[in-house]
ModelCIF file with pLDDT and N, C-alpha, C, O atoms, coordinates in Angstrom:
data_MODEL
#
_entry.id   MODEL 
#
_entity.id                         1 
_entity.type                       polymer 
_entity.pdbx_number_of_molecules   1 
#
_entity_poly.entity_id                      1 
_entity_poly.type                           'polypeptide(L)' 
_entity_poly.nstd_linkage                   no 
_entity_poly.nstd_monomer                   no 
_entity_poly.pdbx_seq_one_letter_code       
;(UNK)(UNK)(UNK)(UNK)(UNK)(UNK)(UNK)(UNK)(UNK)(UNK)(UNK)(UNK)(UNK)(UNK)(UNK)(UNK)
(UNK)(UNK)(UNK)(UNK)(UNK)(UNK)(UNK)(UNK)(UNK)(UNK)(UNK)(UNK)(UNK)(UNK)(UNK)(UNK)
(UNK)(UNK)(UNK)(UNK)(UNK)(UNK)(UNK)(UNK)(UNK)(UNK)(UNK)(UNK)
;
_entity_poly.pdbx_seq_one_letter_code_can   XXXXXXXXXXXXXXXXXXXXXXXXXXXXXXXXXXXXXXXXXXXX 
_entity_poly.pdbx_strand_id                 A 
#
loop_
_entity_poly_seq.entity_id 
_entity_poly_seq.num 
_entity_poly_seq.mon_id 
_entity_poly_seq.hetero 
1 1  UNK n 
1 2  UNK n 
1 3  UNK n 
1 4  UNK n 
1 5  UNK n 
1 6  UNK n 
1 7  UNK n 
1 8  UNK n 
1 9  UNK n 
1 10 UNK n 
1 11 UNK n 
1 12 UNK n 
1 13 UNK n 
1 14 UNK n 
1 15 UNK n 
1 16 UNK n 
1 17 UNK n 
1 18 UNK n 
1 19 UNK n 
1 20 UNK n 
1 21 UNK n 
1 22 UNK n 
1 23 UNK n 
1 24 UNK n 
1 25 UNK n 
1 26 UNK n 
1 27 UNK n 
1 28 UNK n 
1 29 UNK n 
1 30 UNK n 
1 31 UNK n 
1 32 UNK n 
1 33 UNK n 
1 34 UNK n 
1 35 UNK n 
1 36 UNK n 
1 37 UNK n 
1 38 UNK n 
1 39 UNK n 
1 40 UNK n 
1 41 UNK n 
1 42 UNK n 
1 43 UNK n 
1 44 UNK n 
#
_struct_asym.id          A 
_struct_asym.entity_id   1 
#
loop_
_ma_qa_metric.id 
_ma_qa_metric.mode 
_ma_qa_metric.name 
_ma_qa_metric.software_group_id 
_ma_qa_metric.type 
1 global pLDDT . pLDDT 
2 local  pLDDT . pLDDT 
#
_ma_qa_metric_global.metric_id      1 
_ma_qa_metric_global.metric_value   78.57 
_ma_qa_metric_global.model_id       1 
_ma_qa_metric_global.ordinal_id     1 
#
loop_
_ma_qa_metric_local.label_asym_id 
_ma_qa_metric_local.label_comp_id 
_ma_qa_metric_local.label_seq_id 
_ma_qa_metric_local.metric_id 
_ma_qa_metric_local.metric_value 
_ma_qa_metric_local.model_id 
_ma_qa_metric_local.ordinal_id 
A UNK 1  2 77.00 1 1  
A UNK 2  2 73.00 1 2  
A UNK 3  2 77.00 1 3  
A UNK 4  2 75.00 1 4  
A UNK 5  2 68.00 1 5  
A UNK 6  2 60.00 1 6  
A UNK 7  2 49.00 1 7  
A UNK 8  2 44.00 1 8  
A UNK 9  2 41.00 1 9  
A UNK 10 2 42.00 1 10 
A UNK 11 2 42.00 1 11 
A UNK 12 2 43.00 1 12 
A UNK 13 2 41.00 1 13 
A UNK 14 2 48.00 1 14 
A UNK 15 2 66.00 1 15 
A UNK 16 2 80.00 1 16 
A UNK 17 2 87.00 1 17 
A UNK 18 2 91.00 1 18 
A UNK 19 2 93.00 1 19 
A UNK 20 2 95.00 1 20 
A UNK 21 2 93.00 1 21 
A UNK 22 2 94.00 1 22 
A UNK 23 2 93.00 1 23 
A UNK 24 2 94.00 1 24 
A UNK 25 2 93.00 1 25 
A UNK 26 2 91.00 1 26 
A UNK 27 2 90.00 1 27 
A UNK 28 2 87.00 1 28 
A UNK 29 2 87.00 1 29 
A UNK 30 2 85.00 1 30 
A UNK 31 2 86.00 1 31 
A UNK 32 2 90.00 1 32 
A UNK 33 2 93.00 1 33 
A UNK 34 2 94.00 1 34 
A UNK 35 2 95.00 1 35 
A UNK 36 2 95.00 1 36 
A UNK 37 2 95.00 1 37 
A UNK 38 2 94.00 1 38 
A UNK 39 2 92.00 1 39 
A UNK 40 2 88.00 1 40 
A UNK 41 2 82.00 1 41 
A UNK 42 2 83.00 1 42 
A UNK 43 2 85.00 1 43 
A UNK 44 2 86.00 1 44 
#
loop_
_atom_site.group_PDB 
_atom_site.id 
_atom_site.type_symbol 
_atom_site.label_atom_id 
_atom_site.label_alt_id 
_atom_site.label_comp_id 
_atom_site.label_asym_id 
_atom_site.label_entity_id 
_atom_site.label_seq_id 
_atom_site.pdbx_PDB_ins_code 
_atom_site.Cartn_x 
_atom_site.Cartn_y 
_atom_site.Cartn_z 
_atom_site.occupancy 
_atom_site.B_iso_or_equiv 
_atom_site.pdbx_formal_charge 
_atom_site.auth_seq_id 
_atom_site.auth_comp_id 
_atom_site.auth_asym_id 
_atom_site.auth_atom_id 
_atom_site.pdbx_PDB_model_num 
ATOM 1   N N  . UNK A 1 1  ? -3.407 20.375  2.859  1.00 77.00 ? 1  UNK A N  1 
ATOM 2   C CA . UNK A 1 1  ? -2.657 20.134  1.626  1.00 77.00 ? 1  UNK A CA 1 
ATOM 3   C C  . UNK A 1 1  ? -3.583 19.671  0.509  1.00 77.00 ? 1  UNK A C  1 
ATOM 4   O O  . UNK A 1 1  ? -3.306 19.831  -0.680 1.00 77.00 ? 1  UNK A O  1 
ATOM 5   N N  . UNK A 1 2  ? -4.529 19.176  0.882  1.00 73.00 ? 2  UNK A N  1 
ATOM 6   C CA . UNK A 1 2  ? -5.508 18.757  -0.077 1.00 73.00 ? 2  UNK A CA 1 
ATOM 7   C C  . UNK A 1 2  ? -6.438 19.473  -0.775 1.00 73.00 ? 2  UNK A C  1 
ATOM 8   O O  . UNK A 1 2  ? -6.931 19.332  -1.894 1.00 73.00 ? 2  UNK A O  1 
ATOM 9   N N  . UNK A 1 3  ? -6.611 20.441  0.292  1.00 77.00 ? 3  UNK A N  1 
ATOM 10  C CA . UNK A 1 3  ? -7.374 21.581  -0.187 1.00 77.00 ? 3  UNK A CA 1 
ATOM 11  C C  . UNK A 1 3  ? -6.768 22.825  -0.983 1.00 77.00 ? 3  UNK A C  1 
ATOM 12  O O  . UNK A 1 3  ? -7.420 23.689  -1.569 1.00 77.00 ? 3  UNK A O  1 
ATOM 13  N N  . UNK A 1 4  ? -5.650 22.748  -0.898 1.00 75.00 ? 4  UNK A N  1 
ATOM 14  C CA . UNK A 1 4  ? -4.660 23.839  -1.169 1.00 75.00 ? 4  UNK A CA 1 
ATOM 15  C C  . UNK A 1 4  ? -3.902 23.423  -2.834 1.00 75.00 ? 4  UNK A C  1 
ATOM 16  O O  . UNK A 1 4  ? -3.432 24.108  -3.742 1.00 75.00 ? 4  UNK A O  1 
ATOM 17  N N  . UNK A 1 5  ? -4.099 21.934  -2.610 1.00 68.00 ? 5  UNK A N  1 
ATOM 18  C CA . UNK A 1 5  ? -3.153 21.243  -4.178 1.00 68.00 ? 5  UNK A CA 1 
ATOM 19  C C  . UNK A 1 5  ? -4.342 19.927  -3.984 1.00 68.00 ? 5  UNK A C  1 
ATOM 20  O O  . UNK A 1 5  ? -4.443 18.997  -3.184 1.00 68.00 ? 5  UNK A O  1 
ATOM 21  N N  . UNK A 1 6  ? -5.160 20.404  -5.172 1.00 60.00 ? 6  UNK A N  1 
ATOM 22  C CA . UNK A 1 6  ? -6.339 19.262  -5.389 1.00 60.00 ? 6  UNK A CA 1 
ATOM 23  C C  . UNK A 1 6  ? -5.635 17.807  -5.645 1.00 60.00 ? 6  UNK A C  1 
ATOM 24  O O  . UNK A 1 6  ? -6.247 16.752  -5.483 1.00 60.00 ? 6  UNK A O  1 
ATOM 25  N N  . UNK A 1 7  ? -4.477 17.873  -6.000 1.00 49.00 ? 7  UNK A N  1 
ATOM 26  C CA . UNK A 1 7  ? -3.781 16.456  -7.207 1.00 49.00 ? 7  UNK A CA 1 
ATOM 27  C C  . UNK A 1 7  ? -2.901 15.875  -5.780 1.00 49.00 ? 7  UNK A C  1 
ATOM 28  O O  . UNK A 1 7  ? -2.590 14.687  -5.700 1.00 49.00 ? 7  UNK A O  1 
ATOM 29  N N  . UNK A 1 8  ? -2.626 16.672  -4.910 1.00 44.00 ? 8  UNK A N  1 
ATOM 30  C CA . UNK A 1 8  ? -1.598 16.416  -3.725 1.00 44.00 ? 8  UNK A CA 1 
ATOM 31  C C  . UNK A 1 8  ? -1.385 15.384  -3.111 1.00 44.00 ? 8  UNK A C  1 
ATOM 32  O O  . UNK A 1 8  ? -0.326 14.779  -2.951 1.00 44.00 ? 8  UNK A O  1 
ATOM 33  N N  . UNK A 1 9  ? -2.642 15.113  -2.669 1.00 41.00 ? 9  UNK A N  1 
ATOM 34  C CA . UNK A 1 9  ? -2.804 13.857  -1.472 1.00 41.00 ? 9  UNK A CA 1 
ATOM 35  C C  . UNK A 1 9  ? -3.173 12.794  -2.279 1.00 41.00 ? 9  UNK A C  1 
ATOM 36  O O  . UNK A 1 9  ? -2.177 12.092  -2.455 1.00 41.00 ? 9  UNK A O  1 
ATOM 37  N N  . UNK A 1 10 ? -4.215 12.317  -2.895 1.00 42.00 ? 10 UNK A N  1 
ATOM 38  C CA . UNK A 1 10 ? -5.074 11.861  -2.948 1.00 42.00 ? 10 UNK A CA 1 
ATOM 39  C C  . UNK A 1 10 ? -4.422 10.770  -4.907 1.00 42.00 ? 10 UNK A C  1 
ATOM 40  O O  . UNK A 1 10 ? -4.719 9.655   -5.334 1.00 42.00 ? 10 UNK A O  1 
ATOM 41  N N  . UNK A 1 11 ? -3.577 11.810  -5.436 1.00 42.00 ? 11 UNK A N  1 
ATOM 42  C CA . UNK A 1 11 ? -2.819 11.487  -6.622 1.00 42.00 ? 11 UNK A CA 1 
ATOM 43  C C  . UNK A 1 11 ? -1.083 10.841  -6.170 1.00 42.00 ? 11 UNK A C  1 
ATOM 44  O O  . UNK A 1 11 ? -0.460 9.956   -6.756 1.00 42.00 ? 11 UNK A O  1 
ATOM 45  N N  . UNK A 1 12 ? -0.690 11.579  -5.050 1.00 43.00 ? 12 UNK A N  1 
ATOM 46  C CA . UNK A 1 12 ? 0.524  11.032  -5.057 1.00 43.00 ? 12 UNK A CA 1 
ATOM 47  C C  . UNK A 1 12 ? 0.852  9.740   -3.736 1.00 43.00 ? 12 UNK A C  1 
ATOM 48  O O  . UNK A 1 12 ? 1.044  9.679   -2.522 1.00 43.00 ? 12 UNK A O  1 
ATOM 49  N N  . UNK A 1 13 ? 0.752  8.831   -4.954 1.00 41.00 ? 13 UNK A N  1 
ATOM 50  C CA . UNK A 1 13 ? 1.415  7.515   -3.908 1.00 41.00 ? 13 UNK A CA 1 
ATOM 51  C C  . UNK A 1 13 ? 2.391  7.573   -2.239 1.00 41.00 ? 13 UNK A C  1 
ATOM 52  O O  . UNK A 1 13 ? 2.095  7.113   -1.136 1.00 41.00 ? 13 UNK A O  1 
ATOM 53  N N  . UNK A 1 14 ? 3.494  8.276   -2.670 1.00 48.00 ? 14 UNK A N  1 
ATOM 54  C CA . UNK A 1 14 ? 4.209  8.265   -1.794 1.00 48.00 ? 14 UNK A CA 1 
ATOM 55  C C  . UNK A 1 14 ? 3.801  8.775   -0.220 1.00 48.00 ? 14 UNK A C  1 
ATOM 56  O O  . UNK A 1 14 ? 4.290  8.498   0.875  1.00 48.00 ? 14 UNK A O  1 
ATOM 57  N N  . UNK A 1 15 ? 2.406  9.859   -0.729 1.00 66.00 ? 15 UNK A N  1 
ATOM 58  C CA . UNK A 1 15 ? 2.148  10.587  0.972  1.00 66.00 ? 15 UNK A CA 1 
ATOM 59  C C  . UNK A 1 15 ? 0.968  10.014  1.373  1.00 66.00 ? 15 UNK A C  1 
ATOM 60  O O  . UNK A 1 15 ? 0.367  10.434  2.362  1.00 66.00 ? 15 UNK A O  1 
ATOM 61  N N  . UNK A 1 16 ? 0.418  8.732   0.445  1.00 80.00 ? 16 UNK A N  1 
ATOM 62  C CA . UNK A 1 16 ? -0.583 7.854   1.049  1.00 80.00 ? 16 UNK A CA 1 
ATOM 63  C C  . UNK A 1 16 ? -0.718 6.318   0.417  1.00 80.00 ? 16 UNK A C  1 
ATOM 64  O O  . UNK A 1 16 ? -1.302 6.077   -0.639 1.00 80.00 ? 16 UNK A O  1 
ATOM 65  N N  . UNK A 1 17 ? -0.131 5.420   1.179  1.00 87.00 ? 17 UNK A N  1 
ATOM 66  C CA . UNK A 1 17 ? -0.108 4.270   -0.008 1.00 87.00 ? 17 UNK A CA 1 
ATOM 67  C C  . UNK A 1 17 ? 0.082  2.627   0.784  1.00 87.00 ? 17 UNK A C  1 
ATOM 68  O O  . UNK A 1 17 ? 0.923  2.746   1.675  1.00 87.00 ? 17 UNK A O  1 
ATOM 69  N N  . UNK A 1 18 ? -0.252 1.724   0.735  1.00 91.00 ? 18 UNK A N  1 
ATOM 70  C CA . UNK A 1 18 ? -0.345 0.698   1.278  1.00 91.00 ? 18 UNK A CA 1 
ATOM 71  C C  . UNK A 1 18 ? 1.251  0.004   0.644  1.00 91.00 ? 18 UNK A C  1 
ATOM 72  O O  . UNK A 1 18 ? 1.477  0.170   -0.555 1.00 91.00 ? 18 UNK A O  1 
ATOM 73  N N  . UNK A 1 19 ? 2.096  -0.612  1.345  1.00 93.00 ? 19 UNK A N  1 
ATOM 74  C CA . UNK A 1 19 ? 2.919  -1.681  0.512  1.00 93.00 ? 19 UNK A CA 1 
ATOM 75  C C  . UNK A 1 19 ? 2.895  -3.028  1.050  1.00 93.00 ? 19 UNK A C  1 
ATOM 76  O O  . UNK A 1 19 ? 3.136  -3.407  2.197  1.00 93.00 ? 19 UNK A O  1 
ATOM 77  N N  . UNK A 1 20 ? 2.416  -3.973  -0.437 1.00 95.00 ? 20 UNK A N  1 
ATOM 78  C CA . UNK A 1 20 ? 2.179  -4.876  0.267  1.00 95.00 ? 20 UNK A CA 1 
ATOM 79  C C  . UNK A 1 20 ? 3.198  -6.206  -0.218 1.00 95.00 ? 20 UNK A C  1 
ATOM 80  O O  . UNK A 1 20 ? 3.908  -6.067  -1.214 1.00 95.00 ? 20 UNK A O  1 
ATOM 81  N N  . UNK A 1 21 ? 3.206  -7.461  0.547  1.00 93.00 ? 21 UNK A N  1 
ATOM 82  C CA . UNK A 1 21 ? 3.946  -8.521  0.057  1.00 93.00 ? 21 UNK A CA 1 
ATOM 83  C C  . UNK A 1 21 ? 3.809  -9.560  0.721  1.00 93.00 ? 21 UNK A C  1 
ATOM 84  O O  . UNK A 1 21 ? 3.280  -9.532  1.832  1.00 93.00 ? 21 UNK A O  1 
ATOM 85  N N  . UNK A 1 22 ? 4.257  -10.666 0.167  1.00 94.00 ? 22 UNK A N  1 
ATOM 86  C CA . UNK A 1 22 ? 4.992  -10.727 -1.495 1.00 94.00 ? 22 UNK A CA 1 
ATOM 87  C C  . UNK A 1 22 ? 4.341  -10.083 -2.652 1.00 94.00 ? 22 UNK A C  1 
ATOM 88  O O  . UNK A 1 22 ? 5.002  -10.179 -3.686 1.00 94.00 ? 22 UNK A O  1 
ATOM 89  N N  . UNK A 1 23 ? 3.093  -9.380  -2.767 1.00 93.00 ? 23 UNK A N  1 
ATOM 90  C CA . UNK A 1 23 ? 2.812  -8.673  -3.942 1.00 93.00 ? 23 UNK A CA 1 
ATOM 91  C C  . UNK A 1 23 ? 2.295  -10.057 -4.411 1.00 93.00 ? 23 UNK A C  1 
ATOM 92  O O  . UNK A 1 23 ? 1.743  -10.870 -3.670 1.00 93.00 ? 23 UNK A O  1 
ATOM 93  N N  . UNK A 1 24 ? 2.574  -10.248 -5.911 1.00 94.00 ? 24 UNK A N  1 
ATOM 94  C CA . UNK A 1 24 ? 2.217  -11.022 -6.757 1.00 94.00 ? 24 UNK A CA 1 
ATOM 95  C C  . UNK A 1 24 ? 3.348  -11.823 -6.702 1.00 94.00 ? 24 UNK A C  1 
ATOM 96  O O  . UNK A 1 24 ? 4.442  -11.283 -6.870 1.00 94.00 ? 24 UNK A O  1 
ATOM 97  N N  . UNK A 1 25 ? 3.264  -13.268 -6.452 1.00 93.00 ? 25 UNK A N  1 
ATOM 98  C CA . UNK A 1 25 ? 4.142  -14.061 -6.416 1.00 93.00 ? 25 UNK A CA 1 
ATOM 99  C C  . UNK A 1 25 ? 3.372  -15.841 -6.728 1.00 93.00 ? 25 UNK A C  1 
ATOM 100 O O  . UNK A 1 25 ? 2.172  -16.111 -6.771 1.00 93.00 ? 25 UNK A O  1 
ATOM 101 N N  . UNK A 1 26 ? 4.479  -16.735 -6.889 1.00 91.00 ? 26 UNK A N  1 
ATOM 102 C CA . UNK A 1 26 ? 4.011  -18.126 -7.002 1.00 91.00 ? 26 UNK A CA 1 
ATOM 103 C C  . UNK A 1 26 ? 4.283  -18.401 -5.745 1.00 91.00 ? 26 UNK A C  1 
ATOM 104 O O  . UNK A 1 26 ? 5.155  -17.822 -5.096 1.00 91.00 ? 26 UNK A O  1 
ATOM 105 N N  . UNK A 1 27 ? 3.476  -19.396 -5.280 1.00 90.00 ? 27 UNK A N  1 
ATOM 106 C CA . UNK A 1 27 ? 3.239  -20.375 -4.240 1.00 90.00 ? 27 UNK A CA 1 
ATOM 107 C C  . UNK A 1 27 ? 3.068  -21.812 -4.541 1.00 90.00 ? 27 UNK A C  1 
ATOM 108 O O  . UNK A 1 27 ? 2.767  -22.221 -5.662 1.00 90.00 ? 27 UNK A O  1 
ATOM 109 N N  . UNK A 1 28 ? 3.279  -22.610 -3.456 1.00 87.00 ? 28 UNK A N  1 
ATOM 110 C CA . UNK A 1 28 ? 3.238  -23.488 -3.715 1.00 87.00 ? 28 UNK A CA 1 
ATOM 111 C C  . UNK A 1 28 ? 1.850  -24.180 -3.220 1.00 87.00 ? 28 UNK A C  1 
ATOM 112 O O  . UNK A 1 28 ? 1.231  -23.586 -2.337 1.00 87.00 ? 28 UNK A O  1 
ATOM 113 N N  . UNK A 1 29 ? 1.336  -25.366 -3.717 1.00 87.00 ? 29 UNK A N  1 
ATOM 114 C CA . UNK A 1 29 ? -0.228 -25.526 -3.588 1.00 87.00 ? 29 UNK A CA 1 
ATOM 115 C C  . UNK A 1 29 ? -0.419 -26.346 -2.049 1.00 87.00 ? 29 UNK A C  1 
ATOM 116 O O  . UNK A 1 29 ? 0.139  -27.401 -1.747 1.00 87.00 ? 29 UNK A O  1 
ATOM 117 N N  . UNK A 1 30 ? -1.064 -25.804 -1.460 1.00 85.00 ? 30 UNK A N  1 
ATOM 118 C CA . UNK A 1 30 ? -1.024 -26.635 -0.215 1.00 85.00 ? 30 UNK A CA 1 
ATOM 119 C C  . UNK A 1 30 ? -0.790 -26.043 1.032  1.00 85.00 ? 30 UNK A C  1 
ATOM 120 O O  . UNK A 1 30 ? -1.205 -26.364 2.146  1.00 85.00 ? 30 UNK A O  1 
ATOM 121 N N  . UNK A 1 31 ? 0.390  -24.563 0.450  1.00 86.00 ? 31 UNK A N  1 
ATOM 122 C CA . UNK A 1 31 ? 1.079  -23.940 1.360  1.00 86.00 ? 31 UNK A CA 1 
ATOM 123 C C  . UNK A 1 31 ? 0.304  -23.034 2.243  1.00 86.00 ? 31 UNK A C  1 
ATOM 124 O O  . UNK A 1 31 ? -0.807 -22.617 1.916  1.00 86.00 ? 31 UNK A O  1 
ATOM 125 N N  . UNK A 1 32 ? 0.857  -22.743 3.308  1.00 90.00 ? 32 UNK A N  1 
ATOM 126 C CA . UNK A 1 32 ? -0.040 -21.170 3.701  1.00 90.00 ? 32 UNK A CA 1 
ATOM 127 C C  . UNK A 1 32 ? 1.124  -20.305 3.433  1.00 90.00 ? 32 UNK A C  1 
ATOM 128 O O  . UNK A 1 32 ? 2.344  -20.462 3.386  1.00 90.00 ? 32 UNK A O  1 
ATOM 129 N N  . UNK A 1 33 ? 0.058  -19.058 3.230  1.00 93.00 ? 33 UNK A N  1 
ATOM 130 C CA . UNK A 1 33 ? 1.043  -18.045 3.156  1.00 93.00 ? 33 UNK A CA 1 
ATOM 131 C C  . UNK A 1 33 ? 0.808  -16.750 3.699  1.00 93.00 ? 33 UNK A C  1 
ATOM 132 O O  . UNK A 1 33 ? -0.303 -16.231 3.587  1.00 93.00 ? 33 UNK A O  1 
ATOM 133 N N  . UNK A 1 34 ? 2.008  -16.024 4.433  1.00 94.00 ? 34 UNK A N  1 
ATOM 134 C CA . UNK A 1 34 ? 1.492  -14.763 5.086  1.00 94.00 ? 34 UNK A CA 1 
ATOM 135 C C  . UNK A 1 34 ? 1.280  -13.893 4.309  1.00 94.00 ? 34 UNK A C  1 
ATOM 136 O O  . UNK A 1 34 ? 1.885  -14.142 3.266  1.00 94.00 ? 34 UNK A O  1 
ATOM 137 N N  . UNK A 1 35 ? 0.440  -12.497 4.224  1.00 95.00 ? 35 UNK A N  1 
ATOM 138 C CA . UNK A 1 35 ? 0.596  -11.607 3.359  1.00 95.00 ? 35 UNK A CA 1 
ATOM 139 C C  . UNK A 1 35 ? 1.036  -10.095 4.995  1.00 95.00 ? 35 UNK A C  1 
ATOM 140 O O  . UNK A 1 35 ? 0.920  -10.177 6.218  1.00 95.00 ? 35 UNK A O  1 
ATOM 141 N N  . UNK A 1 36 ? 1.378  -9.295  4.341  1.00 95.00 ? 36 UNK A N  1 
ATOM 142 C CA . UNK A 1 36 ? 1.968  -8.052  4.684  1.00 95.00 ? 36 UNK A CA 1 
ATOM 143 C C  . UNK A 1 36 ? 1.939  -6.522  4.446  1.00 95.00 ? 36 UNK A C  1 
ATOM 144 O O  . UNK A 1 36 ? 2.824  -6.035  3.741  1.00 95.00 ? 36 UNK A O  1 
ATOM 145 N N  . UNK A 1 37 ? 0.932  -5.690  5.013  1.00 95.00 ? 37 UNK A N  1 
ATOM 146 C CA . UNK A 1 37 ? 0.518  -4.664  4.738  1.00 95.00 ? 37 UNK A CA 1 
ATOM 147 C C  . UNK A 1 37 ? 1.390  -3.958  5.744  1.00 95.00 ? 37 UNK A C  1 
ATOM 148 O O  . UNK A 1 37 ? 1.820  -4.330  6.836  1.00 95.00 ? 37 UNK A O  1 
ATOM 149 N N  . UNK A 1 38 ? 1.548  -2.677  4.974  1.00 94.00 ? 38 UNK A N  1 
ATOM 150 C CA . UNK A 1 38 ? 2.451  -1.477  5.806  1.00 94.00 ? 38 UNK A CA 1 
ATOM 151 C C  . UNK A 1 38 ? 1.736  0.243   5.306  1.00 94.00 ? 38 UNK A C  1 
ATOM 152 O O  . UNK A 1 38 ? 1.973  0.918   4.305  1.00 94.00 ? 38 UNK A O  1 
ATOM 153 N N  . UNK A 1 39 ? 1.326  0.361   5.831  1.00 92.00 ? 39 UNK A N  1 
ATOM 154 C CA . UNK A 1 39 ? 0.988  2.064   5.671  1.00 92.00 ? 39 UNK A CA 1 
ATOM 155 C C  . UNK A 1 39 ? 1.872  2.935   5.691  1.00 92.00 ? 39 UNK A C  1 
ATOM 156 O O  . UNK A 1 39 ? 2.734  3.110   6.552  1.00 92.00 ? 39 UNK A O  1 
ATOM 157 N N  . UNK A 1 40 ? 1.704  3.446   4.842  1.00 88.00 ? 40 UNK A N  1 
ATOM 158 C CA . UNK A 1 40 ? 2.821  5.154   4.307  1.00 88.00 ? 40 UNK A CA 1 
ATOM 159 C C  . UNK A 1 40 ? 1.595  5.960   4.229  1.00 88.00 ? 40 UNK A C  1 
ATOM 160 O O  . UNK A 1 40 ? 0.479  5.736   3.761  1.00 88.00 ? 40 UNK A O  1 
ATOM 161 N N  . UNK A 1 41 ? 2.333  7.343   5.050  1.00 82.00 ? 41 UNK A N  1 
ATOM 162 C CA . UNK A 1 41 ? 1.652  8.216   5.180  1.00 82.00 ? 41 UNK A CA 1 
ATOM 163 C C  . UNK A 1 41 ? 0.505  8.663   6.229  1.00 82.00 ? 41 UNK A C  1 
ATOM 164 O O  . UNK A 1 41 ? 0.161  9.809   6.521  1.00 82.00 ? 41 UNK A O  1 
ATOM 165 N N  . UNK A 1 42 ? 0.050  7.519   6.677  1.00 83.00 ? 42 UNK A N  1 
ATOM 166 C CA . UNK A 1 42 ? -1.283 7.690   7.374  1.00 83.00 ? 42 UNK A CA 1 
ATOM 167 C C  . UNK A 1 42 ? -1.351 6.394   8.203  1.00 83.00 ? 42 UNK A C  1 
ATOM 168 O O  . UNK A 1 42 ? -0.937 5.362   7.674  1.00 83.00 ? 42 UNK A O  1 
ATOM 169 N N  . UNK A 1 43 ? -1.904 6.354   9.624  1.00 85.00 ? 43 UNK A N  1 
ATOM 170 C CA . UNK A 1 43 ? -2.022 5.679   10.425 1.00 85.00 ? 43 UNK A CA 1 
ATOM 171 C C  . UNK A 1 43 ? -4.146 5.740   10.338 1.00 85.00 ? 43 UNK A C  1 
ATOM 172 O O  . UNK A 1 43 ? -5.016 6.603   10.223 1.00 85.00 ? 43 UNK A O  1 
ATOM 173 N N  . UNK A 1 44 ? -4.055 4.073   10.501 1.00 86.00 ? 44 UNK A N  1 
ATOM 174 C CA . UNK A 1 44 ? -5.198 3.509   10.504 1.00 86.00 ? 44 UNK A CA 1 
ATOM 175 C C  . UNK A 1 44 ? -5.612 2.166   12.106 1.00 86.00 ? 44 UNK A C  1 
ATOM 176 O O  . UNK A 1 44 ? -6.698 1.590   12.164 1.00 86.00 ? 44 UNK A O  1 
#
């Protein structure tokens, strides 16, 4: 697909893309906090 549609893979978020969270958020000082990665598209 990449080779076939240069913009395909590599331009569109949805068929390769990390989501992560809370993203950008406030915390509180002192706290720990987990963060949370999920893969779309592709296994690593």
């Amino acid at each position: 697909a990449q080779l076939v549609t240069p913009s395909g893979l590599a331009a569109a978020a949805p068929d390769m893309s990390i989501a992560v969270k809370p993203g950008t958020a406030r915390v509180p000082k002192g706290s720990d906090q987990e963060i949370t990665a999920t893969l779309a598209g592709f296994d690593a």
